[in-house]
N, C-alpha and C. Protein backbone atom coordinates (compact mmCIF):
# COMPACT_ATOMS: atom_id res chain seq x y z
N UNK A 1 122.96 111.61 15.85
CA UNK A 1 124.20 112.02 16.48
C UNK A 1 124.48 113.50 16.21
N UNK A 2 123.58 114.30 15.75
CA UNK A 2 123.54 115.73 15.05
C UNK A 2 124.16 116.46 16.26
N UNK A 3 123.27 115.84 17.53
CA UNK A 3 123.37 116.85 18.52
C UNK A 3 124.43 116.76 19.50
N UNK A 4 125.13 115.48 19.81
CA UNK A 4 126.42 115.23 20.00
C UNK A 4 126.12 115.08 21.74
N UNK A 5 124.66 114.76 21.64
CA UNK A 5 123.85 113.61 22.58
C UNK A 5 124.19 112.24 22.96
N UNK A 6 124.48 112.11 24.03
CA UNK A 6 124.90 110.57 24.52
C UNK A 6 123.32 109.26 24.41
N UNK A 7 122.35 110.36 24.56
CA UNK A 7 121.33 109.08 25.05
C UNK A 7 120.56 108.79 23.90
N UNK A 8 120.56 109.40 22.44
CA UNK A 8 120.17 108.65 21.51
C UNK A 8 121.21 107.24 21.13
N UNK A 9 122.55 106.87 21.19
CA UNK A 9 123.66 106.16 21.25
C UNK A 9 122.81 105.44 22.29
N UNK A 10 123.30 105.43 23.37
CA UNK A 10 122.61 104.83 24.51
C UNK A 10 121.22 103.57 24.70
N UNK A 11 120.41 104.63 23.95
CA UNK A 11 119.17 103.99 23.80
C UNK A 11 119.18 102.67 22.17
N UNK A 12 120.11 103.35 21.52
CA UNK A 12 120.34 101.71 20.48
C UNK A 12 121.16 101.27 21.13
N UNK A 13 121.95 100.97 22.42
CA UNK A 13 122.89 99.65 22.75
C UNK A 13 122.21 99.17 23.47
N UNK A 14 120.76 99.77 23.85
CA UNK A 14 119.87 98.98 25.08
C UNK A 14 119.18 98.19 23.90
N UNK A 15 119.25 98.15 23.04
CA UNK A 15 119.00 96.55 21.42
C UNK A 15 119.89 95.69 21.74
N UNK A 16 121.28 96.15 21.54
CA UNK A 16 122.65 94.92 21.68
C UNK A 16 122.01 93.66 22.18
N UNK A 17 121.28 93.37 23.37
CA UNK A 17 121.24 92.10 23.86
C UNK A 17 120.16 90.93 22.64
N UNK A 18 119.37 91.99 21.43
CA UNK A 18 119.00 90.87 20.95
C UNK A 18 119.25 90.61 19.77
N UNK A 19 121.23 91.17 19.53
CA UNK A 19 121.81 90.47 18.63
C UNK A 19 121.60 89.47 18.55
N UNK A 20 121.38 88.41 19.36
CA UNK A 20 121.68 86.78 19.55
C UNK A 20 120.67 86.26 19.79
N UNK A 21 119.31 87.10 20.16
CA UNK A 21 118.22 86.01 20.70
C UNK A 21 117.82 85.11 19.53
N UNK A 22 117.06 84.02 20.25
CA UNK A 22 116.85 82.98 19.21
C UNK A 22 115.14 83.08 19.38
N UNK A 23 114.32 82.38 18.75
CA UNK A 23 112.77 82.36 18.47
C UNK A 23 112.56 83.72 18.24
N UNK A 24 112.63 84.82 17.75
CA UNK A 24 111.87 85.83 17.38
C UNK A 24 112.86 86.95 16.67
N UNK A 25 112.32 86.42 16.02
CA UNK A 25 113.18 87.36 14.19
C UNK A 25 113.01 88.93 14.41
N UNK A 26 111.80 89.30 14.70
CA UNK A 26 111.85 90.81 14.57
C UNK A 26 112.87 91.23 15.75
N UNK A 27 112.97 90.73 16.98
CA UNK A 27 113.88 91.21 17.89
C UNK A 27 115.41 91.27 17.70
N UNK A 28 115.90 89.76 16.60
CA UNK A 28 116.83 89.46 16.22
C UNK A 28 117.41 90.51 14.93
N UNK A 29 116.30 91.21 14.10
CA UNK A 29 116.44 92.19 13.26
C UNK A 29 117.03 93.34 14.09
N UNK A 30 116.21 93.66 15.12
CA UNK A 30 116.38 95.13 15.69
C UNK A 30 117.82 94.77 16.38
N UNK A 31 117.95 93.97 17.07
CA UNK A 31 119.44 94.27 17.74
C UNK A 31 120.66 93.79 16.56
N UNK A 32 120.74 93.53 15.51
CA UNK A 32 121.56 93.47 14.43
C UNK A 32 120.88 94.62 13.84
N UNK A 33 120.31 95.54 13.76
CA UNK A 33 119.96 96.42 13.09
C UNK A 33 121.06 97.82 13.76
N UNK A 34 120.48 97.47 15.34
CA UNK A 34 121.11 98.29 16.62
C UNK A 34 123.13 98.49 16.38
N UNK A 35 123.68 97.35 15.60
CA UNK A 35 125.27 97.11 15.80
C UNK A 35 125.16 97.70 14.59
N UNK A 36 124.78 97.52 13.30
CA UNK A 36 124.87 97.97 12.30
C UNK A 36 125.05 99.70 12.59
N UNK A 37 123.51 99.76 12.98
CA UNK A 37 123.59 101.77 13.47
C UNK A 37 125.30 101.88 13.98
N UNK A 38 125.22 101.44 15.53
CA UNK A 38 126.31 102.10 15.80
C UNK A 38 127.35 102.10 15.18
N UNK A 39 128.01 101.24 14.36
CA UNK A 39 129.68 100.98 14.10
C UNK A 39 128.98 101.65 12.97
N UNK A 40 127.81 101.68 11.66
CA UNK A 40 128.26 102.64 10.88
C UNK A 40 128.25 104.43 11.59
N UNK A 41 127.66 104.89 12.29
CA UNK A 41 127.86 106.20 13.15
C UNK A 41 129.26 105.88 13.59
N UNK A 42 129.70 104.88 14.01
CA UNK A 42 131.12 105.45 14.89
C UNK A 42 132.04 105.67 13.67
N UNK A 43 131.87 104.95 12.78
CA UNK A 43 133.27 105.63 11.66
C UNK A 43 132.54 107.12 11.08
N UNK A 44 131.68 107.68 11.09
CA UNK A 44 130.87 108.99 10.43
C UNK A 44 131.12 109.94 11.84
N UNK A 45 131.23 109.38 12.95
CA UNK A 45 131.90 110.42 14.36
C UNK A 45 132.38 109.73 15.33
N UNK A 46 133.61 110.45 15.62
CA UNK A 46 134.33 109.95 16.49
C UNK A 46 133.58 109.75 17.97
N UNK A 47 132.53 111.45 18.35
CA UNK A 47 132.06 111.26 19.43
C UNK A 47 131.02 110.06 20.19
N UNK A 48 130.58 109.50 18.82
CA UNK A 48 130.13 107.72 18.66
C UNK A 48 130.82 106.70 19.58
N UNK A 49 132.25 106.69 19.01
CA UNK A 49 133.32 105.81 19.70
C UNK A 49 133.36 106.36 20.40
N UNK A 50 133.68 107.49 21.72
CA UNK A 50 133.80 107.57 22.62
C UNK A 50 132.62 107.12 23.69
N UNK A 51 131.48 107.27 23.25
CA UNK A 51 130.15 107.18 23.95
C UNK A 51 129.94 105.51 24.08
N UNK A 52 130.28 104.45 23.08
CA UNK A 52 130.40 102.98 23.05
C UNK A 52 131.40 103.02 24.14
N UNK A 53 132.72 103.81 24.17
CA UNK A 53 133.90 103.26 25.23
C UNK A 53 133.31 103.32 26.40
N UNK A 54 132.80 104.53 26.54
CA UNK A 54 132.48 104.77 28.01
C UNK A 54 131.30 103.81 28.45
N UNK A 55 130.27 103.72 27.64
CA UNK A 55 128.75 103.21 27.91
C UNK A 55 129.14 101.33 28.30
N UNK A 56 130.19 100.95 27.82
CA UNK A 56 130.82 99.92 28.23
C UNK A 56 131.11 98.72 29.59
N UNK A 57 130.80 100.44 30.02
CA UNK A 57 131.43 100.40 31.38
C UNK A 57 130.45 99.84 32.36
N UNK A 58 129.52 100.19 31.85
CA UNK A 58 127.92 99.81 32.81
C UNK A 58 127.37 98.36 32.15
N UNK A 59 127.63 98.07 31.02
CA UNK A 59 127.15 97.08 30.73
C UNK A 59 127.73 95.21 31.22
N UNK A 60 127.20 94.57 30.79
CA UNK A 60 127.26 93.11 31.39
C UNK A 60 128.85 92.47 29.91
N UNK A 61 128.90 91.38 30.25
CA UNK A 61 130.32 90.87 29.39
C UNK A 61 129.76 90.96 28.17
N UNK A 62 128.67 90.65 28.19
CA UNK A 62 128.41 89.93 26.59
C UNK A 62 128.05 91.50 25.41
N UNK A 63 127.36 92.39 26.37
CA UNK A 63 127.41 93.49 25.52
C UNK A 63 128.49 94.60 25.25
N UNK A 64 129.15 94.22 26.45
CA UNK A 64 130.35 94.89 26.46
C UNK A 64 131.92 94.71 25.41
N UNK A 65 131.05 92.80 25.36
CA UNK A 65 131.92 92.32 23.81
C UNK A 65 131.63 92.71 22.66
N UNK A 66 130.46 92.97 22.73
CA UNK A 66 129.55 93.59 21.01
C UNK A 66 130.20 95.28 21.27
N UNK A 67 130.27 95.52 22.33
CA UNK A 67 130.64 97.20 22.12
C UNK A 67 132.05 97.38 21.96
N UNK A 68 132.69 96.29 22.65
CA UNK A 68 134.71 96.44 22.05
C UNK A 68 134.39 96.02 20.19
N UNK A 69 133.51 94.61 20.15
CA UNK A 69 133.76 94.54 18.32
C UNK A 69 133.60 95.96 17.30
N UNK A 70 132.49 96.90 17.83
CA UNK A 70 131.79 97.89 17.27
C UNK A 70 132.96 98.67 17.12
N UNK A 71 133.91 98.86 18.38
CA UNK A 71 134.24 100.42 18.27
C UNK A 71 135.88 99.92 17.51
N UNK A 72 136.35 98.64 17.98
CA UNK A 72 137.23 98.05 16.98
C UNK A 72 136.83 98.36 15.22
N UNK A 73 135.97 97.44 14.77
CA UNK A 73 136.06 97.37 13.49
C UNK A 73 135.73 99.45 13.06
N UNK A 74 135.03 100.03 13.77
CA UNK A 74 135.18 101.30 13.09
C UNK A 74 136.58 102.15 13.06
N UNK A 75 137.28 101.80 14.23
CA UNK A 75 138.72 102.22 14.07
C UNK A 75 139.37 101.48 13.31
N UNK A 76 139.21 100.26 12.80
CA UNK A 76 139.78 99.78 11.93
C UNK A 76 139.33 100.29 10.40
N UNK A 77 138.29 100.50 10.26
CA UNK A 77 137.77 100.92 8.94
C UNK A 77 138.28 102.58 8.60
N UNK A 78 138.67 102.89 9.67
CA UNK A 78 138.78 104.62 9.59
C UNK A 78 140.20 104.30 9.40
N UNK A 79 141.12 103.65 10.03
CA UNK A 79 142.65 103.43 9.64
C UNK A 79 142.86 103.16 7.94
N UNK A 80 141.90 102.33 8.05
CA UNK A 80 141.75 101.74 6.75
C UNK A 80 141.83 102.90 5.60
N UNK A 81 140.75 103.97 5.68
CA UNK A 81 139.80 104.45 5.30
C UNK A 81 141.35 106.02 5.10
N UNK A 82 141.87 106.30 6.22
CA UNK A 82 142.85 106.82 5.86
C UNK A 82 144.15 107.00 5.40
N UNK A 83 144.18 105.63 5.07
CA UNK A 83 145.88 104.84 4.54
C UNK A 83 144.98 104.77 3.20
N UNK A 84 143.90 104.30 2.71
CA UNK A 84 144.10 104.87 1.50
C UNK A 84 143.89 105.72 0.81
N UNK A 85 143.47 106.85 1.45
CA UNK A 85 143.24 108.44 1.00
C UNK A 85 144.82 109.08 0.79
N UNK A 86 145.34 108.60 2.00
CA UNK A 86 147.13 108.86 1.84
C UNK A 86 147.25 108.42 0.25
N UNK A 87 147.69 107.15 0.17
CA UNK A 87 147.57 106.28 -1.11
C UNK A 87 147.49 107.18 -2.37
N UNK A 88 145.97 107.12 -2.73
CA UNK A 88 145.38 108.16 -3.65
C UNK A 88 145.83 109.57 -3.52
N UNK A 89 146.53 110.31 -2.71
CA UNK A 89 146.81 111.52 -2.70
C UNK A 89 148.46 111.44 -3.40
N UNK A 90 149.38 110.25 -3.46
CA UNK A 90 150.32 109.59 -3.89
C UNK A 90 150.88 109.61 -5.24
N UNK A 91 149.21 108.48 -5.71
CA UNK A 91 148.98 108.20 -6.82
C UNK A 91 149.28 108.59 -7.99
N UNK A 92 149.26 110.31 -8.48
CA UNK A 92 149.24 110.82 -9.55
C UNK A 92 150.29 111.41 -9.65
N UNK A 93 151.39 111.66 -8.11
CA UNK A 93 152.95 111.81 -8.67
C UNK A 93 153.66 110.12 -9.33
N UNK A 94 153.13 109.41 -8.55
CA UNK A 94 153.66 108.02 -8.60
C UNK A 94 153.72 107.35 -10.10
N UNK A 95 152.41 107.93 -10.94
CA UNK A 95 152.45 107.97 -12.14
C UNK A 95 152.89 108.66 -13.29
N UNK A 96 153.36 110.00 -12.57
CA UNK A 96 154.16 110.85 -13.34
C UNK A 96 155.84 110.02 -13.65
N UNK A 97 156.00 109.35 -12.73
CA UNK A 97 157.32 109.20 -12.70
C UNK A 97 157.97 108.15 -14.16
């Protein structure tokens, strides 16, 4: 994602479909390998999540559900991720008191 390139993104959601396949493990690795990549890249760049929103758009229901879970749980982890940096920035008046 260095280069802030759409078609390296692109080319791991063309995996997504073998989150789920059944009889063949290595395929079943690579497209759980494929969701892993993206949602950890989309909380490390935003331009990630935008490229899942849009790339969405072309795809069929079922990948298009793996690409709303992806770009969900990384906005959730980044909410997350900044309510408790707030928190900790808090912390050491909170203990003065």
């Amino acid at each position: 994602m260095a280069t802030g390139n759409k078609e390296p993104v692109a080319r791991i959601i063309e995996a997504l479909p073998w989150f789920d396949v059944k009889g063949d493990w290595n395929r079943l690795m690579i497209g759980r390998a494929a969701a892993w990549s993206l949602t950890s890249n989309a909380i490390q760049h935003k331009k990630v999540i935008d490229i899942c929103e849009f790339e969405r758009i072309n795809q069929t229901q079922d990948i298009a559900d793996k690409l709303d879970k992806i770009v969900t749980t990384a906005k959730k982890t980044l909410m997350t991720k900044a309510s408790t940096e707030n928190k900790m920035k808090t912390l050491p008046l909170a203990f003065l008191k």
